[in-house]
Protein backbone atom coordinates (compact mmCIF):
# COMPACT_ATOMS: atom_id res chain seq x y z
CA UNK A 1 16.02 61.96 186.41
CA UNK A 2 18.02 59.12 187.59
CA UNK A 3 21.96 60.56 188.61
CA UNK A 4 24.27 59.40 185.61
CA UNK A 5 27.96 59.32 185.11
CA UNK A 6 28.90 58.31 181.59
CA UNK A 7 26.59 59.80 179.00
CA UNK A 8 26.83 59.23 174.95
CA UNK A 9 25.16 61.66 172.71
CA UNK A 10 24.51 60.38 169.44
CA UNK A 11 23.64 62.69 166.26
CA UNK A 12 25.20 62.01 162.74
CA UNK A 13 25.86 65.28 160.37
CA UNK A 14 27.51 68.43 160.19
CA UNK A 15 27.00 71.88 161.05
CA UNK A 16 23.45 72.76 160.19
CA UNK A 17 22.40 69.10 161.25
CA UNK A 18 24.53 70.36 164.85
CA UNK A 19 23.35 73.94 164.78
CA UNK A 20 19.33 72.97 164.22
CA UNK A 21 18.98 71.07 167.68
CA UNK A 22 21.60 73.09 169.56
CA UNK A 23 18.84 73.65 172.28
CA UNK A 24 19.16 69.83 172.78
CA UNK A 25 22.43 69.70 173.47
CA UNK A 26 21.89 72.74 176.38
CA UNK A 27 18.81 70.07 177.38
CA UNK A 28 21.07 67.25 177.52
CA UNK A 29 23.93 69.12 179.56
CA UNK A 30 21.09 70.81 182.35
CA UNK A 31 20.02 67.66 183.17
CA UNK A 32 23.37 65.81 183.22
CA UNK A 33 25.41 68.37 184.75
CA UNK A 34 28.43 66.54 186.57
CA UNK A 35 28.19 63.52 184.18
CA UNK A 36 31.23 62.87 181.57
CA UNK A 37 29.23 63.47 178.15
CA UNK A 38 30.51 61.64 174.66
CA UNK A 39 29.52 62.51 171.06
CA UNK A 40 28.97 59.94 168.72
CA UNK A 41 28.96 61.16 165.72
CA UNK A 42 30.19 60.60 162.13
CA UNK A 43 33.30 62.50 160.39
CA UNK A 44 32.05 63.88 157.08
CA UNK A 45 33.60 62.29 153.81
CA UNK A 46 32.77 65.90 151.83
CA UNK A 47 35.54 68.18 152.03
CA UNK A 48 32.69 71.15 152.40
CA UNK A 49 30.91 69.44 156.08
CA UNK A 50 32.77 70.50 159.43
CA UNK A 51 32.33 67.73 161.81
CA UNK A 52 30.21 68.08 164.74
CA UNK A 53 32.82 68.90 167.12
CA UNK A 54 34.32 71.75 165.96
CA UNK A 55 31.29 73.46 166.15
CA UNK A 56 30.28 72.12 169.56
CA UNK A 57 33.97 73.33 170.83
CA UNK A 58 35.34 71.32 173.73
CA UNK A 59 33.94 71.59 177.65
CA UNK A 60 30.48 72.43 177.64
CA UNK A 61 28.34 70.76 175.51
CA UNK A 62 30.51 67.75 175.45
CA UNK A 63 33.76 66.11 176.60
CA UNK A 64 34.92 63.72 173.64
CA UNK A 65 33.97 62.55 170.56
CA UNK A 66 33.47 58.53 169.52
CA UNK A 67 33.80 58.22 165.92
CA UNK A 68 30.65 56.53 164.15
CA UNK A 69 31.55 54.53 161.09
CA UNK A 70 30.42 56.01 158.05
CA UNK A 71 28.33 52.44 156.91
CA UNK A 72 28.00 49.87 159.41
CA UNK A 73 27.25 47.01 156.57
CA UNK A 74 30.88 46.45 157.63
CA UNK A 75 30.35 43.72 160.01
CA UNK A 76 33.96 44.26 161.56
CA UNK A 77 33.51 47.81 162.03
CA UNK A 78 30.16 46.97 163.85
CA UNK A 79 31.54 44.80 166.22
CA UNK A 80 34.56 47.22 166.57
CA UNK A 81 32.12 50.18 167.91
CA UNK A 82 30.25 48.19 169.95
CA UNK A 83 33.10 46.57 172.05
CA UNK A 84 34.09 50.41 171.92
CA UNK A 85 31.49 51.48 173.70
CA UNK A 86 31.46 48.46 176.36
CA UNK A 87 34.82 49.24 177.25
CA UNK A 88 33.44 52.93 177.80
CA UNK A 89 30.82 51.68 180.81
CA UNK A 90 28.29 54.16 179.68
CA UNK A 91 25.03 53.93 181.62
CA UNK A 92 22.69 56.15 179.17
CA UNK A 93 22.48 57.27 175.77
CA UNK A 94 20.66 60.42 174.46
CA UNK A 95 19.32 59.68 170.81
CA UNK A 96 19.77 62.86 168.57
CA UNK A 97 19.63 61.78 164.89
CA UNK A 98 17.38 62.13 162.50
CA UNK A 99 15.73 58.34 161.63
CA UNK A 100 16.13 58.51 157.80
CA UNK A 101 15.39 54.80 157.63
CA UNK A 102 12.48 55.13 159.61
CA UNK A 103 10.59 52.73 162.51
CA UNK A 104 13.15 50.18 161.54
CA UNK A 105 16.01 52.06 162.03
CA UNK A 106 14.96 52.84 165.06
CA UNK A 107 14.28 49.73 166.22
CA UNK A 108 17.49 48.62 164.68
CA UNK A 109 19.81 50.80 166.91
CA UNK A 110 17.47 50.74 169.88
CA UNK A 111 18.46 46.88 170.09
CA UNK A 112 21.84 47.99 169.23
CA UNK A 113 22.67 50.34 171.33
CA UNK A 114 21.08 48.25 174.31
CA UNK A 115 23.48 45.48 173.37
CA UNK A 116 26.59 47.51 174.24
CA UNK A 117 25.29 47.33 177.96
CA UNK A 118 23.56 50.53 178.17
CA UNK A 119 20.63 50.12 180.17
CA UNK A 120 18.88 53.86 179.26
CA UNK A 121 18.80 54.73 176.44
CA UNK A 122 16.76 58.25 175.49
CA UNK A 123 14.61 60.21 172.54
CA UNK A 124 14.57 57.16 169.93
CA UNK A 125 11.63 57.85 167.71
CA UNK A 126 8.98 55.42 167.39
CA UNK A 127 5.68 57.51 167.16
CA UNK A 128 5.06 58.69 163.40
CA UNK A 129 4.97 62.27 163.98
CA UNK A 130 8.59 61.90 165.45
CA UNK A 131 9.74 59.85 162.47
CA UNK A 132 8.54 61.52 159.56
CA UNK A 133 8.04 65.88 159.13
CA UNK A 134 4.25 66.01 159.78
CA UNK A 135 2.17 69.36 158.73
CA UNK A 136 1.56 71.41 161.04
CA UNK A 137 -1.96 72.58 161.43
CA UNK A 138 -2.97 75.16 159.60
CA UNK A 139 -0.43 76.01 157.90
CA UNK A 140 1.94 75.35 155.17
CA UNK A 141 4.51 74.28 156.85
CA UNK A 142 5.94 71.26 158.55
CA UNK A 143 7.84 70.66 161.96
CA UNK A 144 10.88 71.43 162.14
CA UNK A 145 13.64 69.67 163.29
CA UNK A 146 14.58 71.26 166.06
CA UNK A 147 10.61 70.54 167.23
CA UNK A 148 10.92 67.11 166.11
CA UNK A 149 14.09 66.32 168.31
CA UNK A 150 12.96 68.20 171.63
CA UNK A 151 9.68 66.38 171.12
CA UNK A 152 11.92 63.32 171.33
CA UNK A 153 13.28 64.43 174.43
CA UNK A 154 10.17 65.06 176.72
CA UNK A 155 11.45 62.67 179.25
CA UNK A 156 14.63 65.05 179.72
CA UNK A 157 12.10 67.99 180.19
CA UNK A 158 11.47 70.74 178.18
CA UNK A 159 13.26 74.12 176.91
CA UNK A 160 11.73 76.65 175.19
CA UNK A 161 13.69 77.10 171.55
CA UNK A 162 12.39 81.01 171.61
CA UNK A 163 14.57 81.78 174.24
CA UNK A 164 18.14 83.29 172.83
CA UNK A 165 19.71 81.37 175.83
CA UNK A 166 18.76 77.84 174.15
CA UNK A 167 20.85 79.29 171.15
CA UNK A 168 24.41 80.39 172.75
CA UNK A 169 26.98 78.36 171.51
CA UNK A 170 29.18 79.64 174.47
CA UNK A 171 31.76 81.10 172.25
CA UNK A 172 34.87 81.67 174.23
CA UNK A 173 36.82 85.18 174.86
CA UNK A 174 39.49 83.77 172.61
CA UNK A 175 37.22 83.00 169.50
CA UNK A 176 35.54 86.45 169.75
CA UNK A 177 39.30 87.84 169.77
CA UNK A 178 40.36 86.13 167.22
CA UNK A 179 37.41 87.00 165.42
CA UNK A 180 37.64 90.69 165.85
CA UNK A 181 41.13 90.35 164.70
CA UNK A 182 40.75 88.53 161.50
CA UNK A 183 38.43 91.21 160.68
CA UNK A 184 40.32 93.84 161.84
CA UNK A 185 43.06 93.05 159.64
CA UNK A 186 40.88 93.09 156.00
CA UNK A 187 39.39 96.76 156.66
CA UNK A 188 36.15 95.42 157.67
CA UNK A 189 34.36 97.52 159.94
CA UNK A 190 30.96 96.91 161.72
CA UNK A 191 27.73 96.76 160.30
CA UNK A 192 28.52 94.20 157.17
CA UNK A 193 26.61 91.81 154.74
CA UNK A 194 27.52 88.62 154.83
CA UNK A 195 27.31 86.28 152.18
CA UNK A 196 27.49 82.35 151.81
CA UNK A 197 27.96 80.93 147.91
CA UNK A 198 28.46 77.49 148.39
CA UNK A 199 26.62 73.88 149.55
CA UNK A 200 27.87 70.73 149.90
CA UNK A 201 24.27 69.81 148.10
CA UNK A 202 24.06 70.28 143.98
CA UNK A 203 20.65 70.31 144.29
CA UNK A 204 21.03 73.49 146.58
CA UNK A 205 22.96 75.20 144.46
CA UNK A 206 21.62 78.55 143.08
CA UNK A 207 24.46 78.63 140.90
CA UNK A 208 27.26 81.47 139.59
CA UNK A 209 25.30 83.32 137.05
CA UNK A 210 22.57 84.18 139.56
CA UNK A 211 24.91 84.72 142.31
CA UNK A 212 27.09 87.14 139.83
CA UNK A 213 23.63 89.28 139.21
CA UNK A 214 22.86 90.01 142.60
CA UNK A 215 26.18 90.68 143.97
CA UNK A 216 26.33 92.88 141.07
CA UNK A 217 22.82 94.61 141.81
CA UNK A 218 23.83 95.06 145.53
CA UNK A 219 27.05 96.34 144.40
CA UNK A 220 25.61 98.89 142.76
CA UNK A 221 22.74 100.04 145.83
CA UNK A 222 25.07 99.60 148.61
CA UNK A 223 28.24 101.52 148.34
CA UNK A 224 30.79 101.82 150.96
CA UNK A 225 29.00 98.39 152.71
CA UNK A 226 31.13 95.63 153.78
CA UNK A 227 30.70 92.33 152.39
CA UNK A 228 32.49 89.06 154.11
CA UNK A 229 32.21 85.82 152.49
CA UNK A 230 31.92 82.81 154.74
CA UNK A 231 32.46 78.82 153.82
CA UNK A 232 34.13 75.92 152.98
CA UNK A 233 38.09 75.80 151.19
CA UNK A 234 36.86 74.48 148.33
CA UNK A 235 34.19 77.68 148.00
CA UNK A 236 37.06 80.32 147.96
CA UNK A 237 37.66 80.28 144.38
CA UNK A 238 33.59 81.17 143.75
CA UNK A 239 33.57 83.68 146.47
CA UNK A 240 36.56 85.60 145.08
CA UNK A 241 35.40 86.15 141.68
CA UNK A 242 32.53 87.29 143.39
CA UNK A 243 34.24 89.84 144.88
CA UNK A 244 35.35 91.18 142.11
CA UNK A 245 32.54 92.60 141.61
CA UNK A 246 32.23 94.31 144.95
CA UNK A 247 33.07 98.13 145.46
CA UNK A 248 33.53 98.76 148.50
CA UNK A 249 35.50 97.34 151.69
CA UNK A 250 35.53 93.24 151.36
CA UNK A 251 36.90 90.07 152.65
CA UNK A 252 37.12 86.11 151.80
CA UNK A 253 37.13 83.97 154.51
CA UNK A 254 36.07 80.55 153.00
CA UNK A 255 37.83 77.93 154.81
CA UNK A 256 40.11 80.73 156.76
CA UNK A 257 38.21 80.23 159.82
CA UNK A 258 36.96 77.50 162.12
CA UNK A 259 33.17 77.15 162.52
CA UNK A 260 33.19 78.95 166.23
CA UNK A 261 35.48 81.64 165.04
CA UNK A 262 32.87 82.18 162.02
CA UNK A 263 30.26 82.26 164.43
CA UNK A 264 31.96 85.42 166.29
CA UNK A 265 32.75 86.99 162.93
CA UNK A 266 28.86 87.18 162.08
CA UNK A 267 28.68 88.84 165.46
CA UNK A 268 28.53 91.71 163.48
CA UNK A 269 26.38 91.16 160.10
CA UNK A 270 23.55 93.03 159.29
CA UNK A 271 22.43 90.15 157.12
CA UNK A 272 23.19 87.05 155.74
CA UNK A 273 22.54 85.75 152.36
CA UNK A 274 23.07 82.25 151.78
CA UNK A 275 21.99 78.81 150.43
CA UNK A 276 20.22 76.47 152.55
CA UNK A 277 23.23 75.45 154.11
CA UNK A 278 25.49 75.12 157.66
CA UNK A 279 26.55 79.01 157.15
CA UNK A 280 22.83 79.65 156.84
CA UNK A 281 22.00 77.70 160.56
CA UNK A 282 25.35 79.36 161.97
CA UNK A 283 24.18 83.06 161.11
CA UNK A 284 20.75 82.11 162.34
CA UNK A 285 21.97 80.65 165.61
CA UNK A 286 23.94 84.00 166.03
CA UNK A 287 20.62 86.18 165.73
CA UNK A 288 21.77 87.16 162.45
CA UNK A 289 18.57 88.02 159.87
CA UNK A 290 18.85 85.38 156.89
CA UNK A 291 17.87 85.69 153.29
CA UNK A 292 17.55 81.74 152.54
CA UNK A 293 17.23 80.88 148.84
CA UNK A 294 16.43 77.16 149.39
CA UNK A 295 15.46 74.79 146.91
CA UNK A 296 12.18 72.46 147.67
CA UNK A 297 14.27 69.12 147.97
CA UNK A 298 12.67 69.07 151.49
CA UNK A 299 9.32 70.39 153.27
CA UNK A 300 8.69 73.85 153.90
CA UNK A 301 10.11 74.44 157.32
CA UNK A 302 11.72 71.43 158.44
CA UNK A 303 15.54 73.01 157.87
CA UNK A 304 14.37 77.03 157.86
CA UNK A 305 16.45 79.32 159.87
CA UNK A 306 15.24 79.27 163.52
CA UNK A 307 13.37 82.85 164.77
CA UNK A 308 11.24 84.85 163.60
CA UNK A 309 13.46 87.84 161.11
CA UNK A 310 14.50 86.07 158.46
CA UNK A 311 13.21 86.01 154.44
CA UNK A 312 13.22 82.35 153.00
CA UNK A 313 12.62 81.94 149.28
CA UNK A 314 11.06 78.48 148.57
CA UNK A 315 9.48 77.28 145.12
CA UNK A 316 6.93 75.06 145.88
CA UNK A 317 6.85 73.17 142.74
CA UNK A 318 5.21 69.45 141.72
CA UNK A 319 8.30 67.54 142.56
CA UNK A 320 8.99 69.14 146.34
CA UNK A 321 9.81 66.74 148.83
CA UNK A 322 11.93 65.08 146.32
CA UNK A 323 15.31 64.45 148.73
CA UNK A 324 17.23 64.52 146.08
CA UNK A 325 20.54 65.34 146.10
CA UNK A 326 21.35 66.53 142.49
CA UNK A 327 18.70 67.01 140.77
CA UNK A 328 18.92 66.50 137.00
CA UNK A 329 15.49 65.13 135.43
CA UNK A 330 13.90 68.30 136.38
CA UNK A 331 16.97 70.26 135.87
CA UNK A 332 16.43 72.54 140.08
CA UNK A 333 13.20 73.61 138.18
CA UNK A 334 12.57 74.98 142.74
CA UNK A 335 15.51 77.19 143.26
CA UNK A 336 16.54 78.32 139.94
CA UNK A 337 12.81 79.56 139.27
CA UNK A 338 13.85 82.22 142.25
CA UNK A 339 15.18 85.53 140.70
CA UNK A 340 17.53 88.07 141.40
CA UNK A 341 15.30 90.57 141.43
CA UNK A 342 13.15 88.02 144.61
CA UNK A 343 16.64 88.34 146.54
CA UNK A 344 17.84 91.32 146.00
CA UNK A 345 14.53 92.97 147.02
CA UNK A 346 14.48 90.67 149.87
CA UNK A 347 18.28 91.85 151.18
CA UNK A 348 17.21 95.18 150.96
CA UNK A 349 14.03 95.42 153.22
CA UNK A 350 16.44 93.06 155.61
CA UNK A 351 18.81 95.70 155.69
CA UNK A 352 15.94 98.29 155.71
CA UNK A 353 14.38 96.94 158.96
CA UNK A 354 17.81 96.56 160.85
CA UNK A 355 18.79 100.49 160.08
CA UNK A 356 15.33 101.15 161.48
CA UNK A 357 15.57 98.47 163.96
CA UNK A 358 11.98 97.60 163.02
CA UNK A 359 11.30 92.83 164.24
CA UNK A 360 11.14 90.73 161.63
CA UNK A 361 7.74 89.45 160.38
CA UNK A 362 7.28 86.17 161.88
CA UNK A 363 9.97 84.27 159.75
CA UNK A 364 8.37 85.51 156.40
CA UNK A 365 9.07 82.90 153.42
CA UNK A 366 8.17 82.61 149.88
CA UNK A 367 5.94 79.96 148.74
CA UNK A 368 5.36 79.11 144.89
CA UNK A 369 6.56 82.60 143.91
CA UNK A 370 3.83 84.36 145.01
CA UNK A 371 2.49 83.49 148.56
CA UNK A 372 3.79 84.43 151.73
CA UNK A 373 3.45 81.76 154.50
């Protein structure tokens, strides 16, 4: 790979959208070791997305950030970035973001980016198995989008997304203190659950009442257990009548700590129950067994947890694949046909196999209701 100095990264999203291709970004920094790398990436309008950067932290993965305009219909704002990035002499650009427009959107900021005088520009997908989730044989589920971006990436090389060492978000000493300390000072001893209410996605929402059951059912099994809450500001108000219900030692930390400090809190979960959601990827990126409860908005698989120990519960009703982002004509007929009694049972054999330190079974999930995939 030709030696270059001035690198932009470009992904759009928040954390899971960071968190899903992290092993790109380590790809991206091995083979551009010494060169000065940029993110361009978006700032997220909803109050509940942290932006890219904060959970990418500062020296490693990147250098700076370029702000991408959140709609580029603004023909001022177009011109703006672009004379941005010409003034910035880059000489390659790594293309991380997911092509919801498809083969013309790529197209559309291949010419683009090319026009702001960068003569290599990386991973754009044009093929149609890198443009769209394809099935993947034999099997139920589709490619995820971790796959789908490294697949992207074959002229960088490869890296293997089983090894832990694609997944270390090289927290700092500092973040792992502060960590320690945070929990330190609510009582909370390790092992703990660890629990994630929110989304910044209606459609993803399993909502209060079925939330209030199974915090009340665990409540009532697990004694004396820790439970932390994790997420956004605007989740704390859920999350503490939540904890009302809890009995024993407990602690609400939506939107008390940054995304990398979060990360160093789940350091020491047992398990995590959450939505489909950035919590979800950032337990999952910390080796942290998951019970997902996702609705079927997208395919099966293309957003799962990544390894091989957690428990995802996915309805795979008529309207899946829908992409919807509130859901009203069919009322989240997906995740609100999941039960209490599904997740419950499924925290419990988590938490059964960790005190017995028995693997995971091959990133079990729950098709339909019935089926296990």
């Amino acid at each position: 790979m030709q030696e270059y100095k001035r690198v932009i990264v470009y992904r759009i999203g928040s954390m899971g959208d960071t968190l899903a291709v992290l092993p790109a970004f380590h790809l991206v920094r091995r083979t551009f070791p010494a060169a000065h790398i940029t993110l361009l990436t978006n700032v997220p309008v909803n109050a509940r997305a942290a932006p890219m950067a904060s959970i990418l932290g500062d020296g490693h993965f990147i250098d700076d950030t370029l702000a991408y305009p959140t709609s580029l219909r603004d023909a001022a704002k177009l011109r703006a970035l672009r004379l941005q990035i010409l003034d910035g002499g880059y000489d390659c650009l790594v293309y991380l973001t997911e092509p919801k427009g498809g083969l013309l959107t790529s197209l559309r900021d291949y010419v683009f980016f090319r026009s702001c005088g960068i003569n290599r520009v990386i991973g754009v997908p044009f093929a149609r198995r890198v443009l769209r989730p394809e099935r993947l044989p034999d099997s139920e589920r589709f490619m995820s989008e971790t796959a789908r971006v490294l697949e992207c990436l074959r002229q960088l090389g490869t890296i293997d997304p089983k090894d832990e060492r694609s997944w270390d978000l090289q927290l700092t000493p500092g973040e792992i203190r502060e960590a320690e300390t945070i929990l330190r000072s609510r009582g909370i001893r390790d092992p703990f659950l660890a629990a994630s209410v929110g989304t910044k996605v209606p459609a993803n929402d399993w909502e209060e009442h079925n939330w209030k059951g199974l915090v009340q059912r665990l409540a009532d099994s697990l004694r004396g257990l820790p439970l932390v809450l994790l997420g956004a500001n605007d989740e704390r108000e859920r999350s503490e009548r939540l904890l009302q219900i809890w009995k024993g030692p407990k602690a609400n930390l939506c939107g008390q700590t940054e995304p990398r400090v979060s990360a160093a809190v789940l350091r020491g979960a047992k398990v995590m129950v959450c939505h489909d959601s950035g919590p979800m990827h950032l337990a999952a990126t910390m080796g942290v067994p998951c019970v997902a409860i996702f609705s079927a908005r997208n395919p099966p698989g293309v957003w799962y947890p990544r390894g091989e120990n957690h428990t995802v519960l996915y309805h795979r009703t008529p309207c899946w694949g829908c992409k919807l982002t509130e859901c009203i004509e069919e009322k989240k007929a997906c995740i609100l046909a999941i039960t209490v009694d599904e997740v419950f049972e499924a925290v419990l054999l988590q938490l059964a196999r960790g005190l017995l330190g028995a693997p995971g079974t091959g990133g079990e999930a729950r098709t339909g209701g019935t089926s296990r995939a």
